[in-house]
Structures are given as C-alpha cells and as structure tokens.
PDB file of N, CA and C in Angstrom:
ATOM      1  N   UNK A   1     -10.510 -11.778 -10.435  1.00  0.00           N
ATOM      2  CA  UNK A   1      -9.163 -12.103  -9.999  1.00  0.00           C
ATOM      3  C   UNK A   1      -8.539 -10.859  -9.363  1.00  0.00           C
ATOM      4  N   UNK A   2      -8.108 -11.098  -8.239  1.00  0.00           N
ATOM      5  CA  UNK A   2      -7.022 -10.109  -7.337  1.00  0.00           C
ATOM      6  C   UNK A   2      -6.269  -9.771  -8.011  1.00  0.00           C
ATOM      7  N   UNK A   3      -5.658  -7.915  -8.046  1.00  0.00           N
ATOM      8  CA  UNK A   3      -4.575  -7.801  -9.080  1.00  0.00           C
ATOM      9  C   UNK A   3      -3.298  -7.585  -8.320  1.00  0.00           C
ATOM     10  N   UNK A   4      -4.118  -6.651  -6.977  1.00  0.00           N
ATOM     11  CA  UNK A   4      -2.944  -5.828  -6.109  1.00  0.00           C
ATOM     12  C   UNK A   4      -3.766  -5.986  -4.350  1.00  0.00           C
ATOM     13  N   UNK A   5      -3.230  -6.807  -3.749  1.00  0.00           N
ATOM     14  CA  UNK A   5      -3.707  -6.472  -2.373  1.00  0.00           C
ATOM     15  C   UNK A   5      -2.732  -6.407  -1.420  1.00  0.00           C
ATOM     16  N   UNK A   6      -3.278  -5.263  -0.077  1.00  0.00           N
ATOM     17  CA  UNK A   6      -2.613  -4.624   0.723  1.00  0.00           C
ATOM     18  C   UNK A   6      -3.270  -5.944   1.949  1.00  0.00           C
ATOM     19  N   UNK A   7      -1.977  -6.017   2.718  1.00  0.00           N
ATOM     20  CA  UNK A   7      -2.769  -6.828   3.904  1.00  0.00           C
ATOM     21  C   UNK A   7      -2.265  -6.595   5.337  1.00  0.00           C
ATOM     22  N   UNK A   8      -3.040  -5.525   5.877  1.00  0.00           N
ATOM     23  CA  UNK A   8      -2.119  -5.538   7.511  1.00  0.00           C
ATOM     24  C   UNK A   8      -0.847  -4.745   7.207  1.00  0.00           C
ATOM     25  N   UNK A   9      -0.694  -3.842   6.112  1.00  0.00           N
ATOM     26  CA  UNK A   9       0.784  -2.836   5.436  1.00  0.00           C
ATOM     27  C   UNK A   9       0.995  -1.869   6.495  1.00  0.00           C
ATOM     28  N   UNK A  10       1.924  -1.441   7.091  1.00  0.00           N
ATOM     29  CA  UNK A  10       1.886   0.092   8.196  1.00  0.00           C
ATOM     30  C   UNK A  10       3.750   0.199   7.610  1.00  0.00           C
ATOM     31  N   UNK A  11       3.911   1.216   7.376  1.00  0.00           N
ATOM     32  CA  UNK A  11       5.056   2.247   7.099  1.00  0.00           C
ATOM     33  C   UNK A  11       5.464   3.589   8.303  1.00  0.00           C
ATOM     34  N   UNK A  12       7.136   3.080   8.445  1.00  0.00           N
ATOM     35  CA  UNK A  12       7.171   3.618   9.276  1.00  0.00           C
ATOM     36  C   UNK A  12       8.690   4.369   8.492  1.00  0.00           C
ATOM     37  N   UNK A  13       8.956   5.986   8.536  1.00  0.00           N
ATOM     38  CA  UNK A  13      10.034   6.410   7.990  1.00  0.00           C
ATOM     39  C   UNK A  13      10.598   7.298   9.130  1.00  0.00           C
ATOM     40  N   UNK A  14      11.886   6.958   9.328  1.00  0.00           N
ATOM     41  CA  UNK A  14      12.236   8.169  10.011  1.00  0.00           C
ATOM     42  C   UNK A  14      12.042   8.455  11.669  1.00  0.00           C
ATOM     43  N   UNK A  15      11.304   7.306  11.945  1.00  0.00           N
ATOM     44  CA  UNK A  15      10.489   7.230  13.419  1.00  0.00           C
ATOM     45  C   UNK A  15       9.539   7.505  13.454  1.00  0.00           C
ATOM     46  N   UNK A  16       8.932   7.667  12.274  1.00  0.00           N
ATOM     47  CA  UNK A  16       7.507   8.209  11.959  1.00  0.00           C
ATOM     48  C   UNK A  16       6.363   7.490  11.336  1.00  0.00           C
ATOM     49  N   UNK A  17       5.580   6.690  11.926  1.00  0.00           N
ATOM     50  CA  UNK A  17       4.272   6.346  11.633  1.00  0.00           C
ATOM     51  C   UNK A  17       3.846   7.208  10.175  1.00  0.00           C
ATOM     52  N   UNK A  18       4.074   6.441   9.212  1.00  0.00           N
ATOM     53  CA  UNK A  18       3.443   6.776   7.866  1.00  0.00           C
ATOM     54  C   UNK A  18       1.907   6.053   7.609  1.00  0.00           C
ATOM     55  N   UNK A  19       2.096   5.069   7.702  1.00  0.00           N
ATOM     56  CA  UNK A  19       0.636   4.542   7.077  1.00  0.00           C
ATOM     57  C   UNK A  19       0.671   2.893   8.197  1.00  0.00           C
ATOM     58  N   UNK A  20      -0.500   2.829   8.867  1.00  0.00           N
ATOM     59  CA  UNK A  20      -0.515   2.096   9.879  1.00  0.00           C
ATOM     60  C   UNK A  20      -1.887   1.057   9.193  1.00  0.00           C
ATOM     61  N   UNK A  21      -1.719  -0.262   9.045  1.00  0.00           N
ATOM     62  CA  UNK A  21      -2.162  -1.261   9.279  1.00  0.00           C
ATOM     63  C   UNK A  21      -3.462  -1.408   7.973  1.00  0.00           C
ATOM     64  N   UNK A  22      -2.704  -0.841   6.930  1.00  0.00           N
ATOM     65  CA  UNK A  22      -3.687  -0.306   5.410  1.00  0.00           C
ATOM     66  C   UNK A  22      -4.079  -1.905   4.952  1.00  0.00           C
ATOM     67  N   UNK A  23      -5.240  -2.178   4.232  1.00  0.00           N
ATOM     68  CA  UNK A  23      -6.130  -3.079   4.287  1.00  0.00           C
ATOM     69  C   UNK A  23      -6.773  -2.826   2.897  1.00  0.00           C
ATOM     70  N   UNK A  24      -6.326  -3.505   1.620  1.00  0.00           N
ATOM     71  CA  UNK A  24      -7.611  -2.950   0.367  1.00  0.00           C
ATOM     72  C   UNK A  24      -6.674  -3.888  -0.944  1.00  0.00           C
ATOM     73  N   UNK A  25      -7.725  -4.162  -1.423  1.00  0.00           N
ATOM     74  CA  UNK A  25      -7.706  -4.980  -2.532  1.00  0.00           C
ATOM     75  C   UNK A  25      -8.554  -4.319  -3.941  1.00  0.00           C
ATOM     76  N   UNK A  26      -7.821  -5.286  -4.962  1.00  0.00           N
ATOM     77  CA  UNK A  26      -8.214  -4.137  -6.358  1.00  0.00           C
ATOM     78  C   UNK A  26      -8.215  -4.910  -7.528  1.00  0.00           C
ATOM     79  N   UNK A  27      -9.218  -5.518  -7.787  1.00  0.00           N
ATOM     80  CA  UNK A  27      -9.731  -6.438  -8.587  1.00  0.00           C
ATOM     81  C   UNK A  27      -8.901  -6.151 -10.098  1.00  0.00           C
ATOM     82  N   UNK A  28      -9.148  -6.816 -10.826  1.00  0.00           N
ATOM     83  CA  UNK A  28      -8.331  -6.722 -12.404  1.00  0.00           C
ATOM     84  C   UNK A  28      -9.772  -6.278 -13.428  1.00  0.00           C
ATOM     85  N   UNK A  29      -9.111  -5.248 -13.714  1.00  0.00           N
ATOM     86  CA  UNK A  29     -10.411  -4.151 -14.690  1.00  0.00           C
ATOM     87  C   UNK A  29     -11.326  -2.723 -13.527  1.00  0.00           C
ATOM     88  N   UNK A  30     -10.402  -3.387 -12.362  1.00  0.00           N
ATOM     89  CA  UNK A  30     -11.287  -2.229 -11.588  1.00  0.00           C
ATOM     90  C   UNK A  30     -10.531  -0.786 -11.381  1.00  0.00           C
ATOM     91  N   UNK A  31     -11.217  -0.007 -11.509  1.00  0.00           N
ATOM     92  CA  UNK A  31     -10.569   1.695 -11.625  1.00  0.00           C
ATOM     93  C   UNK A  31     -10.542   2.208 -10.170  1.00  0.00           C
ATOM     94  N   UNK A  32      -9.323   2.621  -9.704  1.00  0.00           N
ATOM     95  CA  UNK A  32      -9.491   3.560  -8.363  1.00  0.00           C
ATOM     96  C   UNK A  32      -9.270   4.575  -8.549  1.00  0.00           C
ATOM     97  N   UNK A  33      -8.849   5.206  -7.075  1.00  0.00           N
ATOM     98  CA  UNK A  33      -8.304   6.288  -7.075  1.00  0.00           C
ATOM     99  C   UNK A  33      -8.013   6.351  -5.347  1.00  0.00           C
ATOM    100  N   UNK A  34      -6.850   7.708  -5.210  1.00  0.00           N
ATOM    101  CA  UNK A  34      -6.317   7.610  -4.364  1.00  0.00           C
ATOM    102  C   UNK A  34      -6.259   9.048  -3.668  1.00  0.00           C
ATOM    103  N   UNK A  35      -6.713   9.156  -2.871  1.00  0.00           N
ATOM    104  CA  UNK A  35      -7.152  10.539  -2.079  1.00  0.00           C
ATOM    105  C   UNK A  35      -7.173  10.804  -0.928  1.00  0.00           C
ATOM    106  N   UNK A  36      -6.746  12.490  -0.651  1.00  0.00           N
ATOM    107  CA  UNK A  36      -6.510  12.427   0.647  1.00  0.00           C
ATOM    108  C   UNK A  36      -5.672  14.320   0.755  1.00  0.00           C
ATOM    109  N   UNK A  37      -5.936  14.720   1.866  1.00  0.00           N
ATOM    110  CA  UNK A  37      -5.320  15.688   2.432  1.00  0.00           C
ATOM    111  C   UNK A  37      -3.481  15.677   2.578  1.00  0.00           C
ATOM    112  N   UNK A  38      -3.268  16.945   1.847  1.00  0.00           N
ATOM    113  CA  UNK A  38      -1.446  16.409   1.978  1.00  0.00           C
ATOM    114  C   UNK A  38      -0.956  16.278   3.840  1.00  0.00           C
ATOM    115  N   UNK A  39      -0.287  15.006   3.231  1.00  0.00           N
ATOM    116  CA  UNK A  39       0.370  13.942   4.486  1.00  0.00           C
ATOM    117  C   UNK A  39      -0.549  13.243   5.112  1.00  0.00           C
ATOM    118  N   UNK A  40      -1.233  12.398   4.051  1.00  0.00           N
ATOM    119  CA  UNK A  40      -2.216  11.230   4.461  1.00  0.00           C
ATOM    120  C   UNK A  40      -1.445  10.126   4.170  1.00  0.00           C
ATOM    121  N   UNK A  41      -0.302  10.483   3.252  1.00  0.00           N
ATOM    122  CA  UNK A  41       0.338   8.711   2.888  1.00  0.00           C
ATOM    123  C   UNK A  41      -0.310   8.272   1.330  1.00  0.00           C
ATOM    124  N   UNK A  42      -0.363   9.332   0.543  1.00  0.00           N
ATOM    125  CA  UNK A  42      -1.010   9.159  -0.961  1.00  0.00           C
ATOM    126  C   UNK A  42       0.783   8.605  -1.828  1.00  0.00           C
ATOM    127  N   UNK A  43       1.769   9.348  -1.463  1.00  0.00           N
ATOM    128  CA  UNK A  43       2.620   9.096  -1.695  1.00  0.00           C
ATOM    129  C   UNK A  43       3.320   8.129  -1.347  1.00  0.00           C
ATOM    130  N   UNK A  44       3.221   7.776  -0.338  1.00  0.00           N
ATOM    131  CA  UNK A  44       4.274   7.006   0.606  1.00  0.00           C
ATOM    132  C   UNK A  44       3.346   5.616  -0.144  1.00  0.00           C
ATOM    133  N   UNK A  45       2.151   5.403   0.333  1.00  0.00           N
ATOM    134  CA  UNK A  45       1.372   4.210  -0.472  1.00  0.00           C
ATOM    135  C   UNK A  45       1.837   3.747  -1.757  1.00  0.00           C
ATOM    136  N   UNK A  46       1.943   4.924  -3.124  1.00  0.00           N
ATOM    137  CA  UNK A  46       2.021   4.519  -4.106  1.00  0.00           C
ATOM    138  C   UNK A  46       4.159   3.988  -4.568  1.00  0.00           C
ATOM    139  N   UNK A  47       4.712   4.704  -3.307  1.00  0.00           N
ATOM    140  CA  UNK A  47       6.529   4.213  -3.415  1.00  0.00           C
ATOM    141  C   UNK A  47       6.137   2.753  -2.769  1.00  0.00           C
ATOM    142  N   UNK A  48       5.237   2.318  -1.812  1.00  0.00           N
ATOM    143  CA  UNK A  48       5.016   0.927  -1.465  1.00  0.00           C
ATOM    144  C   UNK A  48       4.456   0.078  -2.625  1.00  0.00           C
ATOM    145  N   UNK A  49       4.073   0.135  -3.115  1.00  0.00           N
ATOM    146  CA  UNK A  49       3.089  -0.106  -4.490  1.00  0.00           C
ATOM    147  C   UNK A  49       4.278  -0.670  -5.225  1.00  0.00           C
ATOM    148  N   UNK A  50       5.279   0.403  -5.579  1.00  0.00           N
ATOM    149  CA  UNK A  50       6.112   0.724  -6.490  1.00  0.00           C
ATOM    150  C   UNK A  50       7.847   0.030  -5.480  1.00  0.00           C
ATOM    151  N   UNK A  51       7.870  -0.593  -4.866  1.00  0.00           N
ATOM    152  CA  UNK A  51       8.544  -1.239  -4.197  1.00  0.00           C
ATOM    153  C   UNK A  51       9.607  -0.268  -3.652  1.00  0.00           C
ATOM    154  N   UNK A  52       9.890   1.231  -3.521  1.00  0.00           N
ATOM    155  CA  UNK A  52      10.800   1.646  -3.118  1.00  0.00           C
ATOM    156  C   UNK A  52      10.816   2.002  -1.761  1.00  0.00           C
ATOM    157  N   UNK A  53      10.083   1.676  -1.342  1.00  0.00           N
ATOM    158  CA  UNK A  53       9.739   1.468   0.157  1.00  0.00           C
ATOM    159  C   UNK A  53       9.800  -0.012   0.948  1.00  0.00           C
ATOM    160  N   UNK A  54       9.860  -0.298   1.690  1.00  0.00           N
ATOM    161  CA  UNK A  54       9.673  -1.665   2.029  1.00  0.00           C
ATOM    162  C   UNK A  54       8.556  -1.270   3.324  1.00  0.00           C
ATOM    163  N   UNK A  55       7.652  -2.611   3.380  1.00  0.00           N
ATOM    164  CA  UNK A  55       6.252  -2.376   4.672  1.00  0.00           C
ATOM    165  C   UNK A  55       7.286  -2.275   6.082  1.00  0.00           C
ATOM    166  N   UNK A  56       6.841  -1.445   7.010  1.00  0.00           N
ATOM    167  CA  UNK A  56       7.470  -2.198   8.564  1.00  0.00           C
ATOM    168  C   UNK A  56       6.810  -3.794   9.081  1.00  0.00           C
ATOM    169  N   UNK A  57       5.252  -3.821   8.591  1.00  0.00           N
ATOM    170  CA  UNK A  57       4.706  -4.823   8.741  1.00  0.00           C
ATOM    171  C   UNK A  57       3.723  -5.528   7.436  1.00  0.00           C
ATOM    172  N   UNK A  58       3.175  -6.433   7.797  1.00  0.00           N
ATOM    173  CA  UNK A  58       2.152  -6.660   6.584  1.00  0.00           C
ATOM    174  C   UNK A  58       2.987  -7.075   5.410  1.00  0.00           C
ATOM    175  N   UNK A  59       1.792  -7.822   3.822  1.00  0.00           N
ATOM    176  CA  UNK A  59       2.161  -8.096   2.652  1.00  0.00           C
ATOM    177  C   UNK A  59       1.645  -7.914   1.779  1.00  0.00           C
ATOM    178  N   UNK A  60       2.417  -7.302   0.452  1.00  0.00           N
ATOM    179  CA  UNK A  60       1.741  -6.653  -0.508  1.00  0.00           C
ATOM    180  C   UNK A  60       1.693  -7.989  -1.609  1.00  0.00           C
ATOM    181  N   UNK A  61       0.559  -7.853  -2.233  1.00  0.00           N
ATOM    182  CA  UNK A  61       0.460  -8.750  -3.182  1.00  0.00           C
ATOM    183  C   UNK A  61       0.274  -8.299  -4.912  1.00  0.00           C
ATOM    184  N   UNK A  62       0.653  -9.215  -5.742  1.00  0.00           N
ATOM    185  CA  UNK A  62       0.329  -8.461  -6.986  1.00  0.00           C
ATOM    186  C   UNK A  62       0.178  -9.453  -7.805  1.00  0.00           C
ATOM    187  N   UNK A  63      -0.912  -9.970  -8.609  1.00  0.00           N
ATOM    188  CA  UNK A  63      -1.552 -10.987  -9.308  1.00  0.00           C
ATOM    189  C   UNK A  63      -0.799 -12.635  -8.286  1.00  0.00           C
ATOM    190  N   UNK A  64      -1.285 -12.287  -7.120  1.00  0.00           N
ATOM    191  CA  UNK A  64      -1.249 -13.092  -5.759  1.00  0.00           C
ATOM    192  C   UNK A  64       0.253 -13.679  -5.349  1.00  0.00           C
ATOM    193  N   UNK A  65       1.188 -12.990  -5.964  1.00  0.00           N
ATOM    194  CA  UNK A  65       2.258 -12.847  -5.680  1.00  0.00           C
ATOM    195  C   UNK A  65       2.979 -12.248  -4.837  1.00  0.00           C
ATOM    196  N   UNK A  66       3.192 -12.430  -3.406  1.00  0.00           N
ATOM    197  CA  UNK A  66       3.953 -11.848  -2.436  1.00  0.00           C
ATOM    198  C   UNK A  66       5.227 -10.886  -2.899  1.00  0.00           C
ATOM    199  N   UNK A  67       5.033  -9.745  -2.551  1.00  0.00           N
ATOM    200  CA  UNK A  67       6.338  -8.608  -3.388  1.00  0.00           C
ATOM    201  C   UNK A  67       6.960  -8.180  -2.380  1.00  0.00           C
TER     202      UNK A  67
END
C-alpha cells in the first residue's frame, strides 16, 4: 500500500525554481532517505511533505489522500 506519493510536484519560491516536476512514491514499511548537495531542495521537499509549502504544480498524496 502507497503511504506518500509525489506526482508531477515543482516548487517555485520567490521566482525561483525550487524543485521542478519531482516524481516518487514510498510504500508503507519502506525506509528512505533523502540526499543531496546543499540547495538541492532536501528542505524545501520535506516543508512540502509537511504542508508548509504549497506545490506550484502537481499532487501530493498520503495513504492516497490528495493533501
């Protein structure tokens, strides 16, 4: 079962292209992780996650619930 999926997500702050057209799904019991060179969007991803962001495009899902 789907717990959390990203579909077509791009973030834009400021006039600024944050995270463009992110794509990934994350099964229930499955372990990630999240990585990356500072100002890849490790942050900006997890305030989208965490709803304090809103997408410019795309839909986030969470136990297949549109958020």
């Amino acid at each position: 079962m789907t717990l959390i999926s990203l579909d077509n997500v791009s973030l834009k702050r400021g006039g600024k292209t944050l995270l463009k057209n992110i794509n990934f799904t994350v099964e229930k019991g499955e372990i990630f992780s999240i990585f990356g060179p500072s100002g890849a969007g490790k942050s900006s991803l997890l305030r989208l996650l965490n709803r304090l962001y809103e997408p410019e495009t795309g839909k986030i899902f969470f136990n297949g619930k549109d958020i």
